[in-house]
Every structure is written in C-alpha cells, then in structure tokens.
Protein backbone atom coordinates (compact mmCIF):
# COMPACT_ATOMS: atom_id res chain seq x y z
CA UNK A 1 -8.75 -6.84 -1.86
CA UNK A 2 -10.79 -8.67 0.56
CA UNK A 3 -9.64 -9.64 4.17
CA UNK A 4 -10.74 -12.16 5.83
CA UNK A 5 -10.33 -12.37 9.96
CA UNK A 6 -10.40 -15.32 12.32
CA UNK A 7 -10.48 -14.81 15.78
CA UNK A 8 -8.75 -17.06 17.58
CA UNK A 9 -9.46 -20.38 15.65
CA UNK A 10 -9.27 -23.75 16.86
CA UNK A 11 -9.26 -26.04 14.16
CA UNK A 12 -6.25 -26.67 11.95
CA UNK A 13 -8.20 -28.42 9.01
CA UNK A 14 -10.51 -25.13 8.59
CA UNK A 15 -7.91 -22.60 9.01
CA UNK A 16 -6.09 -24.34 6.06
CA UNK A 17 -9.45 -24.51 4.16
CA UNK A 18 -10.05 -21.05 4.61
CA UNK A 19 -6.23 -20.34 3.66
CA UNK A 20 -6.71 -21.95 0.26
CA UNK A 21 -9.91 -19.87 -0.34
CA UNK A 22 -8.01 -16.63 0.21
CA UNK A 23 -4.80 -17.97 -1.61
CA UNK A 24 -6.75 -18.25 -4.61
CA UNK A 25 -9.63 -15.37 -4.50
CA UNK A 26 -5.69 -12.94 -3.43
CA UNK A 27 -7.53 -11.57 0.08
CA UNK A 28 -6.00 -11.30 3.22
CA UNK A 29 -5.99 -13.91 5.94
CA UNK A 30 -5.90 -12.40 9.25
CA UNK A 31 -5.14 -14.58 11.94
CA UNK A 32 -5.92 -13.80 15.41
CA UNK A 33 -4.21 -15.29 17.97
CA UNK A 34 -4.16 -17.33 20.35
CA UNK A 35 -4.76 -20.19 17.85
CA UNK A 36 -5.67 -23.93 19.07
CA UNK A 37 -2.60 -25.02 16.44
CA UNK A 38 0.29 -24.46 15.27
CA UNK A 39 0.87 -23.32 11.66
CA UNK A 40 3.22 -26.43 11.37
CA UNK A 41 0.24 -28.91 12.13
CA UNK A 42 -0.06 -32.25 9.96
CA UNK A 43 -3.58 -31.15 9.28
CA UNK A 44 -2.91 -27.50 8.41
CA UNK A 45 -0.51 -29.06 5.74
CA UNK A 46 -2.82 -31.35 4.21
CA UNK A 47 -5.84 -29.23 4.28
CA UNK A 48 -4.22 -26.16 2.69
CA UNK A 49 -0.37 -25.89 3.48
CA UNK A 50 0.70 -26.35 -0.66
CA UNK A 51 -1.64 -22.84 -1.04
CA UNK A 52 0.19 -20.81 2.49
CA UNK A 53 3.49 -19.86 0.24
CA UNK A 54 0.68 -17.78 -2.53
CA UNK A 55 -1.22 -16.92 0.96
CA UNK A 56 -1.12 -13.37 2.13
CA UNK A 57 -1.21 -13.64 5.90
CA UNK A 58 -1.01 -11.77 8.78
CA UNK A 59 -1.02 -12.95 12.49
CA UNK A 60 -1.80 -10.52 15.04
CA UNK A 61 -1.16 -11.32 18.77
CA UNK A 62 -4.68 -10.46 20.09
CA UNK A 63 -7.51 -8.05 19.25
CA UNK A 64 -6.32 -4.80 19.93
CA UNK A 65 -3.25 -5.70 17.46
CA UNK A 66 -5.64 -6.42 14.97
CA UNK A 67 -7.31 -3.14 15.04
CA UNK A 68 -3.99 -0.77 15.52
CA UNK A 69 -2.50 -2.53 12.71
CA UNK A 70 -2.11 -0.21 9.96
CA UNK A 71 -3.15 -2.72 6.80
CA UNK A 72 -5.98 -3.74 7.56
CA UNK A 73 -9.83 -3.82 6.20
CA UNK A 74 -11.91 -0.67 6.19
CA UNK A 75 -14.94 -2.18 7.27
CA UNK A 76 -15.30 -5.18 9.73
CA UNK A 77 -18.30 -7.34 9.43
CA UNK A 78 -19.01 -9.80 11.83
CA UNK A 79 -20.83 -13.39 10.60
CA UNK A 80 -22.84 -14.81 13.23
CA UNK A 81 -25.83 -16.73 14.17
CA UNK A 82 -26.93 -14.08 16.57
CA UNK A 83 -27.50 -11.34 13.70
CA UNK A 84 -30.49 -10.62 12.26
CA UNK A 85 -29.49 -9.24 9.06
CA UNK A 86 -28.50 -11.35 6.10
CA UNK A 87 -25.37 -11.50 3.82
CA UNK A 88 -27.22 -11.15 1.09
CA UNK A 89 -28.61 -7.47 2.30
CA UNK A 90 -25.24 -6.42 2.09
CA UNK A 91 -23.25 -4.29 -0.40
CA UNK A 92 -19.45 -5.24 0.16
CA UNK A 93 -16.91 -2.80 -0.63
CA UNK A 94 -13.43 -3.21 -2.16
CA UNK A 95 -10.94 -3.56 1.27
CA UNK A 96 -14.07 -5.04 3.36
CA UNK A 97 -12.92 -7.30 6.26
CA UNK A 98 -15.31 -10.62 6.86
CA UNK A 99 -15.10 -11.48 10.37
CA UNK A 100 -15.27 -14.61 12.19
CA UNK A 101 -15.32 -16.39 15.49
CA UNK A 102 -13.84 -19.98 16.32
CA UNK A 103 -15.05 -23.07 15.72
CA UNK A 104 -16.13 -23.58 19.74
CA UNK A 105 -17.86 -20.40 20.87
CA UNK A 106 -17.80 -18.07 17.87
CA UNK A 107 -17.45 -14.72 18.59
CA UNK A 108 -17.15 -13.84 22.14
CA UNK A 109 -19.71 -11.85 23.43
CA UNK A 110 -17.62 -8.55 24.24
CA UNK A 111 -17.42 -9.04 20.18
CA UNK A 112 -20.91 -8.81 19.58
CA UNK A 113 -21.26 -5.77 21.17
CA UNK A 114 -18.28 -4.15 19.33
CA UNK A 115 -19.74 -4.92 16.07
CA UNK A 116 -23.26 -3.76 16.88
CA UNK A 117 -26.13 -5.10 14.83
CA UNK A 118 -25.26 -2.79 11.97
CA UNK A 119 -22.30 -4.58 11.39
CA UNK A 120 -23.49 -8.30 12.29
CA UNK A 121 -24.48 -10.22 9.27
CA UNK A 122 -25.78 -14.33 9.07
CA UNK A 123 -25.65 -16.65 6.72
CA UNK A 124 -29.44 -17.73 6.16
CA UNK A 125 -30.50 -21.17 7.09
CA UNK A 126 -33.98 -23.29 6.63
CA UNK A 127 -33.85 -24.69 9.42
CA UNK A 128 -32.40 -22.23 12.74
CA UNK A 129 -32.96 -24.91 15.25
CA UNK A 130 -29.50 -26.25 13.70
CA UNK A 131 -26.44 -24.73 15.20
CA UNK A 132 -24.65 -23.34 12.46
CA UNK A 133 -22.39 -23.93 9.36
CA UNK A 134 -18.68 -24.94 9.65
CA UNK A 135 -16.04 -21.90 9.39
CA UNK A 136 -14.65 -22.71 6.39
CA UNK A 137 -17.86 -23.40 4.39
CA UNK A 138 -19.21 -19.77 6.47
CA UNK A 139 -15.89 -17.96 5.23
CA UNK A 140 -15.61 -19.31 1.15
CA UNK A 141 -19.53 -18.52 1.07
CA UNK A 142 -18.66 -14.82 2.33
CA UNK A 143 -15.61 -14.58 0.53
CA UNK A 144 -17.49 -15.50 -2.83
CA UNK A 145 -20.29 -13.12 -2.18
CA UNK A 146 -18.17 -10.27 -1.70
CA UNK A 147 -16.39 -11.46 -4.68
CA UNK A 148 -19.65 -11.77 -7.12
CA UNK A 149 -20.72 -8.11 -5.84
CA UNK A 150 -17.75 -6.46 -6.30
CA UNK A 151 -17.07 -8.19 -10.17
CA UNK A 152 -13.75 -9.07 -8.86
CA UNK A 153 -11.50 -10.63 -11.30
CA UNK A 154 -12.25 -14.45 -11.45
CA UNK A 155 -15.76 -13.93 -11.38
C-alpha cells in the first residue's frame, strides 16, 4: 500500500481529486489538519465525494499526530519545488508515504528541514521560472510512479 499525506490543504476540489486517485490505486489518504474545508463541501462532493465511501482515510489533528500514529508509511518523502533530486531517481517501496504541502505555501519551512534533502524529491519541469504544478496533478503523478515501480496490481 501506498499513503499519500497532505498537510494541511486548502482546496476542496484537489483534496477530492486526490481522494479519487487513492480510492482507486487502494493507498492511504492522510489528511492533516487544519484543512481550509470541510469534508462536507459542495466541491469536495463533486470533485471526488462518490469515490470517499471506497477511500481509506485518515485525519490526523496536526503533525505530531501524524507521526505517533501507529499505521502509517515507513518512509516519508516530501515533493517540493525546493528539492533538487527528481522523482524519477527514486526507488519507492511497498508502504512509502508521498508527502505534500498545501495549495498556498507548500510545505512549511520547519518541514523542509525535517525531511532533509535525502528525503525531498521534485517533479521535473522545462521551464523552473513557473511556480509549480497543482496538488492533485503533483499527487496522481507520484502516486502512479510509485505504482509503475512497484508492479502494483493495475499496472
């Protein structure tokens, strides 16, 4: 299984994206909170609430949570912009976490530090002087990675 971790998202329409994705690839969602939502939202709903009953999700009340609870991934690593090593230099294990920041700062920089560079991992782009891609596209494009490596079924 494959877990994927969102710290403290803002938007409703990705979160349910990114709910769908892990509904149908059966990894964890990991949901850190606070969220900028409510799981109820309109947008949640239509963007992925028909998939949240076949979700497995956990919500976790804040960081520390996250990391004493007992079901969670055995490696964390941390997609951002700021890393200098590539997804694709990666060999994902079986029970790997994918993390990722919100929508409106990413990963806060405490964050950063707690994954270290050996741990931070980017999702190449052609042209860097654009910001970045949006969470959801950034999580299936992990997920499905992980996925292909590891000859998951599906793939």
């Amino acid at each position: 299984m494959l877990h994927v971790v969102l710290f403290q998202p803002e938007i409703p329409q990705n979160t349910g994206n990114i709910g769908r994705v892990c509904a149908l690839t059966r990894s964890r969602l990991h949901l850190i909170h606070p969220l900028g939502f409510r799981i109820t939202d309109r947008h949640l709903k239509r963007s992925g609430m028909d998939y949240w009953k076949s979700l497995d999700v956990v919500h976790h009340k804040n960081w520390e949570d996250f990391l004493a609870f007992g079901c969670g991934p055995k490696r964390l690593w941390l997609f951002t912009t700021h890393a200098q090593q590539s997804y694709w230099d990666v060999k994902f294990a079986d029970e790997d976490g994918l993390l990722f920041g919100n929508e409106g700062g990413g990963a806060p920089s405490w964050l950063h530090e707690w994954a270290g560079a050996a741990r931070s991992i980017r999702i190449p782009q052609a042209d860097p002087a654009l910001r970045s891609l949006n969470l959801s596209t950034a999580a299936g494009i992990g997920v499905y990675e992980a996925m292909r490596q590891l000859q998951m079924p599906g793939c």
